[in-house]
C-alpha atoms as a PDB file:
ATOM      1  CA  UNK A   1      79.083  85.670 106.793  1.00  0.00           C
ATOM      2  CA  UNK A   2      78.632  87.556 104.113  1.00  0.00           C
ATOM      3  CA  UNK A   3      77.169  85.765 100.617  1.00  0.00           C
ATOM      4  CA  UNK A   4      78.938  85.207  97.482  1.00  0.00           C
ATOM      5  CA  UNK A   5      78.154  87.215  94.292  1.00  0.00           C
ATOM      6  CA  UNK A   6      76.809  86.054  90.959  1.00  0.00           C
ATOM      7  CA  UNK A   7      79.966  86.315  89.163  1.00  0.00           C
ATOM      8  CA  UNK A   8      81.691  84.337  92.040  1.00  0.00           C
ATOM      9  CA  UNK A   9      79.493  81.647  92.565  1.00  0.00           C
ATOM     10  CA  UNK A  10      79.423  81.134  88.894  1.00  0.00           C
ATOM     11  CA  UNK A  11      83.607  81.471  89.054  1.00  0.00           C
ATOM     12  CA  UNK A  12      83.288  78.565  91.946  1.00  0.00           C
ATOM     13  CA  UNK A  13      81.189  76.823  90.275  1.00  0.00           C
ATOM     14  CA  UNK A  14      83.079  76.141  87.041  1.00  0.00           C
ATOM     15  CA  UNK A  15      86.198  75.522  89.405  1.00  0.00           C
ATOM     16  CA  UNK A  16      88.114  78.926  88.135  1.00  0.00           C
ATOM     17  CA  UNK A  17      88.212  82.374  88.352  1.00  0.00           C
ATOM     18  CA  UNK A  18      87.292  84.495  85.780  1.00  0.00           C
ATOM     19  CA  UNK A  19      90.965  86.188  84.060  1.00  0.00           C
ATOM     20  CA  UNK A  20      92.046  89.446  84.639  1.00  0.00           C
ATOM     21  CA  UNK A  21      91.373  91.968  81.944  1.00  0.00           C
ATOM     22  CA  UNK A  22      95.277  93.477  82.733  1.00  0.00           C
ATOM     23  CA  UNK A  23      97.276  93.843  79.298  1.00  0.00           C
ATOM     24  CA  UNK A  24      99.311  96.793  80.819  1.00  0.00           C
ATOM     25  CA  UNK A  25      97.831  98.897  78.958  1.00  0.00           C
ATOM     26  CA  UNK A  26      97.596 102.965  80.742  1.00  0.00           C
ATOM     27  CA  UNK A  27      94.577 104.391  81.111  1.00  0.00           C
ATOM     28  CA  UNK A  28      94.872 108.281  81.283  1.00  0.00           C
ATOM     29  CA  UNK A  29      91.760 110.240  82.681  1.00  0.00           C
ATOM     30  CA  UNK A  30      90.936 113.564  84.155  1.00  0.00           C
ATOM     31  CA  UNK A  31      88.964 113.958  87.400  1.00  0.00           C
ATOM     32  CA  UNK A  32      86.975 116.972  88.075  1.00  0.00           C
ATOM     33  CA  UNK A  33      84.201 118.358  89.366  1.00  0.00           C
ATOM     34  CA  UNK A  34      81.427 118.058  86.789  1.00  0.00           C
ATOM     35  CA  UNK A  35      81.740 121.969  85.238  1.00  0.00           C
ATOM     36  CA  UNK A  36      85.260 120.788  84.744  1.00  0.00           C
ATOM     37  CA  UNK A  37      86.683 123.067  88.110  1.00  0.00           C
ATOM     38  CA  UNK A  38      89.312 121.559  90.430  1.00  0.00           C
ATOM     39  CA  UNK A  39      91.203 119.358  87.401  1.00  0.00           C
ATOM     40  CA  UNK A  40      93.334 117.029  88.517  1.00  0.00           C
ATOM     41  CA  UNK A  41      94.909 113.736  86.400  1.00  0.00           C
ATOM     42  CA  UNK A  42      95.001 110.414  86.891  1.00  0.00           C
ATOM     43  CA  UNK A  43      96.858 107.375  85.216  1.00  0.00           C
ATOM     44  CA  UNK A  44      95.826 103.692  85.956  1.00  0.00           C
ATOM     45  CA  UNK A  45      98.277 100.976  84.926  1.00  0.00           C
ATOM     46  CA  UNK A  46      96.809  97.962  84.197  1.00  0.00           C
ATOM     47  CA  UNK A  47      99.329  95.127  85.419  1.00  0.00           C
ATOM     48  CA  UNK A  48      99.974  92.033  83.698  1.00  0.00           C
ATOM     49  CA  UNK A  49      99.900  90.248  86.990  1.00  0.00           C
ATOM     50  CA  UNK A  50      96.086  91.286  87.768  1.00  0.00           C
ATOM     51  CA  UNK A  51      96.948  94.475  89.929  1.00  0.00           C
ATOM     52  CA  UNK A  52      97.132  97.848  89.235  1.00  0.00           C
ATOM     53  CA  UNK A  53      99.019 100.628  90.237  1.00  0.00           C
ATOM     54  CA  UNK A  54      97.178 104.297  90.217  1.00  0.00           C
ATOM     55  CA  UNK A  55      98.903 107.821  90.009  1.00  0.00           C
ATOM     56  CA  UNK A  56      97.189 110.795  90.821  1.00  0.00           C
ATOM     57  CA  UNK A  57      98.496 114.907  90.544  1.00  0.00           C
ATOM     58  CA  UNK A  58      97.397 118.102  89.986  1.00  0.00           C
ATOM     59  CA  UNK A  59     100.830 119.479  88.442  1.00  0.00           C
ATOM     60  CA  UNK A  60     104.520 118.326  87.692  1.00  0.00           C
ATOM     61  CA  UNK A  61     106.792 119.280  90.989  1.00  0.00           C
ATOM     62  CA  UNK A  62     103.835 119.007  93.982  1.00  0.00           C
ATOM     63  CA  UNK A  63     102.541 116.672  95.953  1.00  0.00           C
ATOM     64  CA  UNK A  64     101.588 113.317  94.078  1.00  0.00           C
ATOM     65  CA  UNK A  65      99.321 110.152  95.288  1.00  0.00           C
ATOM     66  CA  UNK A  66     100.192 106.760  94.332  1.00  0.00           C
ATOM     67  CA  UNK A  67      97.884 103.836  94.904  1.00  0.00           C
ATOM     68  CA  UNK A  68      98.349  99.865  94.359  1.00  0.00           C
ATOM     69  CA  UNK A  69      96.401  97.506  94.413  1.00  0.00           C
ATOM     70  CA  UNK A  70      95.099  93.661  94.628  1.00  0.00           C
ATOM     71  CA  UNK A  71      92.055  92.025  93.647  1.00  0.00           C
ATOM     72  CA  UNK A  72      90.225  89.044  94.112  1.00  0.00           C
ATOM     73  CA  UNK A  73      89.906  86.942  90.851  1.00  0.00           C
ATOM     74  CA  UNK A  74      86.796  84.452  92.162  1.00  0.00           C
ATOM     75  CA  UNK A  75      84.794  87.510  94.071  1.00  0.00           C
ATOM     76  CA  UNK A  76      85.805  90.256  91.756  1.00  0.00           C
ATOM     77  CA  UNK A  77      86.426  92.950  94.044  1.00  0.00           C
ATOM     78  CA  UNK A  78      89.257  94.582  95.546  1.00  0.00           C
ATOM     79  CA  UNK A  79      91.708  92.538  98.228  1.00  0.00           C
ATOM     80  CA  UNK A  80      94.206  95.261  99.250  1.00  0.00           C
ATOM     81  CA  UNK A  81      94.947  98.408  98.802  1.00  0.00           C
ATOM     82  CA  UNK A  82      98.033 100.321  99.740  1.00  0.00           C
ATOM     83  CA  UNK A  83      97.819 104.350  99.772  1.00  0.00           C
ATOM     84  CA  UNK A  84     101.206 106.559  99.171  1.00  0.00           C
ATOM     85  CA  UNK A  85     102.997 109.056  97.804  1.00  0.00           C
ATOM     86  CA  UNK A  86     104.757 109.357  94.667  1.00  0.00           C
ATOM     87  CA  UNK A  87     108.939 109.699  95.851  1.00  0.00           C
ATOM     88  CA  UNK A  88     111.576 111.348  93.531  1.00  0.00           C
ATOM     89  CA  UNK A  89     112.726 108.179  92.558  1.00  0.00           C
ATOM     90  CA  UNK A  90     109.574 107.270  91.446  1.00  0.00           C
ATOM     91  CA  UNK A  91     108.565 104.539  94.262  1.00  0.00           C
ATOM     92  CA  UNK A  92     105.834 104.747  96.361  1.00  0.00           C
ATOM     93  CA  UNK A  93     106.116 106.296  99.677  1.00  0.00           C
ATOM     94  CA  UNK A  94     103.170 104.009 101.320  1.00  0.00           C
ATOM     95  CA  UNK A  95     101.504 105.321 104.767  1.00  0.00           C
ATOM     96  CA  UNK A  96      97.544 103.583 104.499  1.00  0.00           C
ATOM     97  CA  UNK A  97      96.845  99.667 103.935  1.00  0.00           C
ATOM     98  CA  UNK A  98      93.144  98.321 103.108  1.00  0.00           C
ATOM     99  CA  UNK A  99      92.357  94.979 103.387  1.00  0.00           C
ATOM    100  CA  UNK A 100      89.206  93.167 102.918  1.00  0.00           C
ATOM    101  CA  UNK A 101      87.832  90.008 104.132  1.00  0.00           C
ATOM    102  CA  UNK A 102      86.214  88.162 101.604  1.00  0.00           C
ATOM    103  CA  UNK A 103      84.648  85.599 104.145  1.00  0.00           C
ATOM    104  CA  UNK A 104      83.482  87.970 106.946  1.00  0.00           C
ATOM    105  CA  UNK A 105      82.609  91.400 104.525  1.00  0.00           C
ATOM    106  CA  UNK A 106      84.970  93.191 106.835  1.00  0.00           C
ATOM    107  CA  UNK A 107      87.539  96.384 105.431  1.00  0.00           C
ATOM    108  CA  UNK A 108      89.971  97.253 107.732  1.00  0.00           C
ATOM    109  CA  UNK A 109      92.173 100.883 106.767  1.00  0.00           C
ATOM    110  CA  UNK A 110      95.548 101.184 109.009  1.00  0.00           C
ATOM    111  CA  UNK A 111      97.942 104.129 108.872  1.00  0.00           C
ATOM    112  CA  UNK A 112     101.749 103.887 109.273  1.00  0.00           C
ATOM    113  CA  UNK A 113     102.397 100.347 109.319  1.00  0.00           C
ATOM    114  CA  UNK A 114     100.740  97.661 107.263  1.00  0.00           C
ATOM    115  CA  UNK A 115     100.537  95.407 110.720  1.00  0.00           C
ATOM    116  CA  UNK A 116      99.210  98.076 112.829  1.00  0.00           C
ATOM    117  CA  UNK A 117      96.102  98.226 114.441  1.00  0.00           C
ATOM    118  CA  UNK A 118      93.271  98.423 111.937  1.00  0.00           C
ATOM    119  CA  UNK A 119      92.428 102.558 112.882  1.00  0.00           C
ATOM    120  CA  UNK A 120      88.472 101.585 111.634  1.00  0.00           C
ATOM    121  CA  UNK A 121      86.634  98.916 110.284  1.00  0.00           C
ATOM    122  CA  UNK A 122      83.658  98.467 107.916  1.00  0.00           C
ATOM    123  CA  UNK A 123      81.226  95.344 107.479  1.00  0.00           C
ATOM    124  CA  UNK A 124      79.680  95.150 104.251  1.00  0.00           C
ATOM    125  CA  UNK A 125      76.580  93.631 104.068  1.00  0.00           C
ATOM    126  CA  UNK A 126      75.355  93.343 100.504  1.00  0.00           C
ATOM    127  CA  UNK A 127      76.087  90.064  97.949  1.00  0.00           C
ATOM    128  CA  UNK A 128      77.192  92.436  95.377  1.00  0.00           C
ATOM    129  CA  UNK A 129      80.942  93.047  95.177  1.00  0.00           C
ATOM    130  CA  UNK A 130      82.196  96.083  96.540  1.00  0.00           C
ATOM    131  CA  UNK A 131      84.256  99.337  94.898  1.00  0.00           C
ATOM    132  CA  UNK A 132      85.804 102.338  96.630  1.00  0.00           C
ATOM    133  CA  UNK A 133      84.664 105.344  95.041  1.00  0.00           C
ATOM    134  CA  UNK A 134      87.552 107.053  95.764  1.00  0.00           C
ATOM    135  CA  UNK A 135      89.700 104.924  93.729  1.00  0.00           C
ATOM    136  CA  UNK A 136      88.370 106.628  90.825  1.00  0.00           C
ATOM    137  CA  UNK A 137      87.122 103.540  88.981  1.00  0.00           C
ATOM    138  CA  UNK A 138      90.499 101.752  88.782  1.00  0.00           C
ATOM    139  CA  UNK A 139      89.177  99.328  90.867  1.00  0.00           C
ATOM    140  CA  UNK A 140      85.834  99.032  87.743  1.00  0.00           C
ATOM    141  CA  UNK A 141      88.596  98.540  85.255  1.00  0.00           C
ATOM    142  CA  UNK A 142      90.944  96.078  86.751  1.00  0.00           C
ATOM    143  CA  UNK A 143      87.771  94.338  87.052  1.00  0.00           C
ATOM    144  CA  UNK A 144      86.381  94.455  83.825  1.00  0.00           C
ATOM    145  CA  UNK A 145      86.151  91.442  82.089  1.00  0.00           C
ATOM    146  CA  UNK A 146      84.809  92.213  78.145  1.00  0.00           C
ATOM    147  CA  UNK A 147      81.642  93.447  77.030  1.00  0.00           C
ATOM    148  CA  UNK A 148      79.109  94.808  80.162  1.00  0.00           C
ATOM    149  CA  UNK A 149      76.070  93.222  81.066  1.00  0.00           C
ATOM    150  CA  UNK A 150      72.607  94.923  81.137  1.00  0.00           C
ATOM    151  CA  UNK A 151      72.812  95.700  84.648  1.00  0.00           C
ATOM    152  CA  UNK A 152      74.633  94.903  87.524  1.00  0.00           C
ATOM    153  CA  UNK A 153      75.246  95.850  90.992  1.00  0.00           C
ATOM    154  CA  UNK A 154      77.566  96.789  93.398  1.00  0.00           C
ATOM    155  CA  UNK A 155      78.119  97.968  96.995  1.00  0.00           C
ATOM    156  CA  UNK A 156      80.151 101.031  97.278  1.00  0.00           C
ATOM    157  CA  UNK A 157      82.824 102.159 100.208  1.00  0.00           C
ATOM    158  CA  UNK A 158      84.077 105.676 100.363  1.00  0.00           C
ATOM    159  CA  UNK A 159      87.439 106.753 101.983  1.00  0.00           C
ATOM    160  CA  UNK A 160      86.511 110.356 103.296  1.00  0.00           C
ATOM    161  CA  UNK A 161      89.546 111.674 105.117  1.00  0.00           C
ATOM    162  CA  UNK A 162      87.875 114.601 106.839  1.00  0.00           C
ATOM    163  CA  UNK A 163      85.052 113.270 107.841  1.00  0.00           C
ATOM    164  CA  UNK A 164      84.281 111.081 111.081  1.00  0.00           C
ATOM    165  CA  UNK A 165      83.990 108.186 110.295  1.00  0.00           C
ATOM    166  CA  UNK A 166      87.372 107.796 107.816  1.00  0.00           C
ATOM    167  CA  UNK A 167      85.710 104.999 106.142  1.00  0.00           C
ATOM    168  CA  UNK A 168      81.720 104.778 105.182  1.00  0.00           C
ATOM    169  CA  UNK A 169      79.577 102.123 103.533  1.00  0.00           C
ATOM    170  CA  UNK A 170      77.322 104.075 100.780  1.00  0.00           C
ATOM    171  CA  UNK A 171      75.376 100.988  99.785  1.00  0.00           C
ATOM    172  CA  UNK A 172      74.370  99.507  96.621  1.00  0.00           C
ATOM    173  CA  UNK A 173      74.663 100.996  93.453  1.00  0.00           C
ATOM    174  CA  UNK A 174      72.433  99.218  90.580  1.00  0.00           C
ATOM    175  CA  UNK A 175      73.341 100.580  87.070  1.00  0.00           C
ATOM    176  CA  UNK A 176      70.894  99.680  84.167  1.00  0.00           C
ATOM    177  CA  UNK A 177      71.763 100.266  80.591  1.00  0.00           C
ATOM    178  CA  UNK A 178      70.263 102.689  78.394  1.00  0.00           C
ATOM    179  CA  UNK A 179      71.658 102.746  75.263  1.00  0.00           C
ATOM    180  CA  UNK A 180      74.553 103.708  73.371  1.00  0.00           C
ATOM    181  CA  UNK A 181      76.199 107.180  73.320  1.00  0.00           C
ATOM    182  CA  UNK A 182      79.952 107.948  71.641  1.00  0.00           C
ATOM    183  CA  UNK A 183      81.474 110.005  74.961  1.00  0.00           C
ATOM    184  CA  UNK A 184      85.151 111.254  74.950  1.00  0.00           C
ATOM    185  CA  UNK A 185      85.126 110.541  70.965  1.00  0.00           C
ATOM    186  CA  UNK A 186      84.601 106.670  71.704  1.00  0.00           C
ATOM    187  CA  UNK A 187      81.790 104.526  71.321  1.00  0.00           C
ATOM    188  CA  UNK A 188      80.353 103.933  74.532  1.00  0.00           C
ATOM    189  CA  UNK A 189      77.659 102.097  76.485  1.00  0.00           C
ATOM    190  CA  UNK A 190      75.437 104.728  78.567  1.00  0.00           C
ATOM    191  CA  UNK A 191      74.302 103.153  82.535  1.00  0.00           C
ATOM    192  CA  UNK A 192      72.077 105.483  84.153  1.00  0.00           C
ATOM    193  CA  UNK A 193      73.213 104.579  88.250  1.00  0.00           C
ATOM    194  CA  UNK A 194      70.834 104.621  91.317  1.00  0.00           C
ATOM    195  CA  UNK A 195      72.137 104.501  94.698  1.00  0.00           C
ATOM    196  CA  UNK A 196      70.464 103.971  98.135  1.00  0.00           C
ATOM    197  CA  UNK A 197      72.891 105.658  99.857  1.00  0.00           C
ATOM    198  CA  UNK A 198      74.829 108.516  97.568  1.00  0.00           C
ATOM    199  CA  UNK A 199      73.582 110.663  94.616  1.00  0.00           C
ATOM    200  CA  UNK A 200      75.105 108.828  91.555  1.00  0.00           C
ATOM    201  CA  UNK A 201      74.336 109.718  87.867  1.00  0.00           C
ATOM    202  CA  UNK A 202      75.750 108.553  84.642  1.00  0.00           C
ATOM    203  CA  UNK A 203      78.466 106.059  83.938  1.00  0.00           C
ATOM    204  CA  UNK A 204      79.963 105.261  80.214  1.00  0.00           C
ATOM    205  CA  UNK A 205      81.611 102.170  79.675  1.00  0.00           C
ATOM    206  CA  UNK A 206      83.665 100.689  76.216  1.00  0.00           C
ATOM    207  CA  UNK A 207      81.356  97.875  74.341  1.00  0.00           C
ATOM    208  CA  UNK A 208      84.041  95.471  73.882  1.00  0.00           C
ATOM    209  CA  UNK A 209      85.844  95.576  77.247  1.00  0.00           C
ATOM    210  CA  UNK A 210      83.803  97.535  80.282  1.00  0.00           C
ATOM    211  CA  UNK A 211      86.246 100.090  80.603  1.00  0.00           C
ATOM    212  CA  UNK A 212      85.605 103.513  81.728  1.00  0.00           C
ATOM    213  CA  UNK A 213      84.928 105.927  78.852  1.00  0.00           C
ATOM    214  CA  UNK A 214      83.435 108.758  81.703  1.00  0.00           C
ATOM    215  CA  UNK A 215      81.553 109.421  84.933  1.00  0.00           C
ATOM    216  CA  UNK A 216      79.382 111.997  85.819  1.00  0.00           C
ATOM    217  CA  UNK A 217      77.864 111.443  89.228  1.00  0.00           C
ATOM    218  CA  UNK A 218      76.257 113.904  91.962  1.00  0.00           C
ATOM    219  CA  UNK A 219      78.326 113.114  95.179  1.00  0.00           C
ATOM    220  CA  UNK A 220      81.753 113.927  95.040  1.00  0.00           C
ATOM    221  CA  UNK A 221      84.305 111.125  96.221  1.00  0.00           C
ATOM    222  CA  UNK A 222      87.065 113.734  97.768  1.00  0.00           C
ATOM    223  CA  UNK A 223      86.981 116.251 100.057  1.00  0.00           C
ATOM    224  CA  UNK A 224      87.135 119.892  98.617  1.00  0.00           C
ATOM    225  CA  UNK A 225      85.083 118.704  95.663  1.00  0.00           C
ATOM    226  CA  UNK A 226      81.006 119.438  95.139  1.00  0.00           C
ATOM    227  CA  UNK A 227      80.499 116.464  92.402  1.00  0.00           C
ATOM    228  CA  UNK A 228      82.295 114.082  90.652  1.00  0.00           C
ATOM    229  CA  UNK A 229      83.275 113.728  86.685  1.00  0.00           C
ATOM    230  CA  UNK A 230      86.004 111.306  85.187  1.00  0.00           C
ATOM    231  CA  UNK A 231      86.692 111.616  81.500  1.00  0.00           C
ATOM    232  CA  UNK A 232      88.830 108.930  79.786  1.00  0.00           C
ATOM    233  CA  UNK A 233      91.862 111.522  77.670  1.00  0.00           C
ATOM    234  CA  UNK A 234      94.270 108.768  77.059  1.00  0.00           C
ATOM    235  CA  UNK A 235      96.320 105.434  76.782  1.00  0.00           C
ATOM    236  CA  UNK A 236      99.666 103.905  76.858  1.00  0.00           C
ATOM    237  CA  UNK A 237     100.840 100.975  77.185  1.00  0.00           C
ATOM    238  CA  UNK A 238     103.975  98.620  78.840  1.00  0.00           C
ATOM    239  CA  UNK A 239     105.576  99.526  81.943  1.00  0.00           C
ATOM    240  CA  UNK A 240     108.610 101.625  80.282  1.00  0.00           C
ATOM    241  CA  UNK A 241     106.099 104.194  79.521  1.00  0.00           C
ATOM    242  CA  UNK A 242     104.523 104.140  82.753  1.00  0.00           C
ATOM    243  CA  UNK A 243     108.318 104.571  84.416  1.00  0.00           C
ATOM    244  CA  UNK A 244     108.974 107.603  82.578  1.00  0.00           C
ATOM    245  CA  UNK A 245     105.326 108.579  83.350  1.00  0.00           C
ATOM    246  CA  UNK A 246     106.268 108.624  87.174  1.00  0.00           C
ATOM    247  CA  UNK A 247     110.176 110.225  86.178  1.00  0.00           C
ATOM    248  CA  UNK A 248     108.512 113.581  84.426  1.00  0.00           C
ATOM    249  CA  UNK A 249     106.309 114.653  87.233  1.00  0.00           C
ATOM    250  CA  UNK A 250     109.665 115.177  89.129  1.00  0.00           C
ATOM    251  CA  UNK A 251     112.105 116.642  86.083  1.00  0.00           C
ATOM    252  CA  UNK A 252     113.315 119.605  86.335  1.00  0.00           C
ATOM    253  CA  UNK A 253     111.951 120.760  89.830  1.00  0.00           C
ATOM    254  CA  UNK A 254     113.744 122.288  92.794  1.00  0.00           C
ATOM    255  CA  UNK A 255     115.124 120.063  95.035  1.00  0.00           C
END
């Protein structure tokens, strides 16, 4: 069975979980790799109701990811996810489902059906909570509950869709702060992040709340890509402007 963390012991202890940051505010970023090649943008709405629902595309018209998910108040880490595309009408088009065990450690990915057979599984293994790097820190920032401790630790999973296997366990990741540093035109809190298992780097985070200000780590989270860099551009807030967020990556293109 896998142990609890610090933060949910300490949530168990006092008899409640710790709230969700979620004021539905948008968080607007741009992934790339770290010289800035391969640009692509992503939006993470922060939901009122503790989830969050992530939209990710390289230009208006193509192709466009979006991701929802759940989290775990007492164990802070993620629950569920559910993987999809972005549809004209601006609902999601869902064909993956991740769900984790919080009593057993186990993450189990299924394709096509959210009650199909699990296609892999992963056991985690460390008391830390867990992320998936390839959620580009939405996961970090429904999670982030006000100003960030000194350190802290977590174990990090990795969705890696041309790879075998689909699903990895990278290990713990310990970041230790440093010091401050404005990044993006923001004050910001600078974590300089080992890793056992993956080349990490640097990781910027807001004073007041823990959000992500910017990334800059070694390993690249998607395939195609030779590092990893996430710079906060943006925010919104409310869900109209998220709507009409979704509506313009489709106006005006061929049918």
């Amino acid at each position: 069975m896998r142990r609890l963390s610090a933060l949910a012991a300490l949530a168990l202890a006092t008899c409640a979980p710790p709230a969700f940051a979620q004021d539905g505010d948008i968080l607007h970023y741009l992934r790339s790799n770290i010289d800035g090649s391969s640009p692509e943008a992503i939006s993470v709405w922060l939901r009122e109701d503790g989830s969050v629902e992530v939209f990710k595309r390289v230009s208006p018209c193509t192709n466009a990811a979006l991701v929802t998910a759940e989290f775990d108040g007492v164990g802070a880490e993620p629950r569920r996810l559910v993987g999809g595309r972005l549809s004209r009408d601006g609902a999601q088009q869902p064909f993956a489902w991740l769900e984790h065990d919080a009593e057993t450690g186990e993450i189990a990915v299924r394709f096509g059906a959210p009650d199909a057979p699990p296609v892999e599984t992963l056991m985690l293994s460390s008391p830390a909570p867990w992320r998936l790097y390839d959620f580009d820190f939405a996961d970090w920032n429904a999670l982030a509950y006000g100003p960030p401790p000194a350190s802290f630790t977590v174990e990090m999973a990795l969705i890696w869709p041309d790879g075998e296997p689909v699903l990895r366990n990278l290990g713990e990741a310990e970041a230790v702060r440093v010091g401050e540093e404005p990044r993006a035109g923001r004050a910001a809190v600078r974590y300089r992040v080992s890793a056992n298992g993956f080349e990490a780097g640097d990781l910027w985070l807001d004073p007041a709340t823990g959000r992500v200000i910017e990334v800059a780590w070694a390993a690249p989270n998607h395939p195609g890509y030779e590092n990893y860099r996430l710079v906060l551009t943006g925010s919104d807030s409310g869900e109209a402007a998220w709507r009409a967020l979704l509506a313009s990556h489709w106006t005006g293109c061929p049918q």
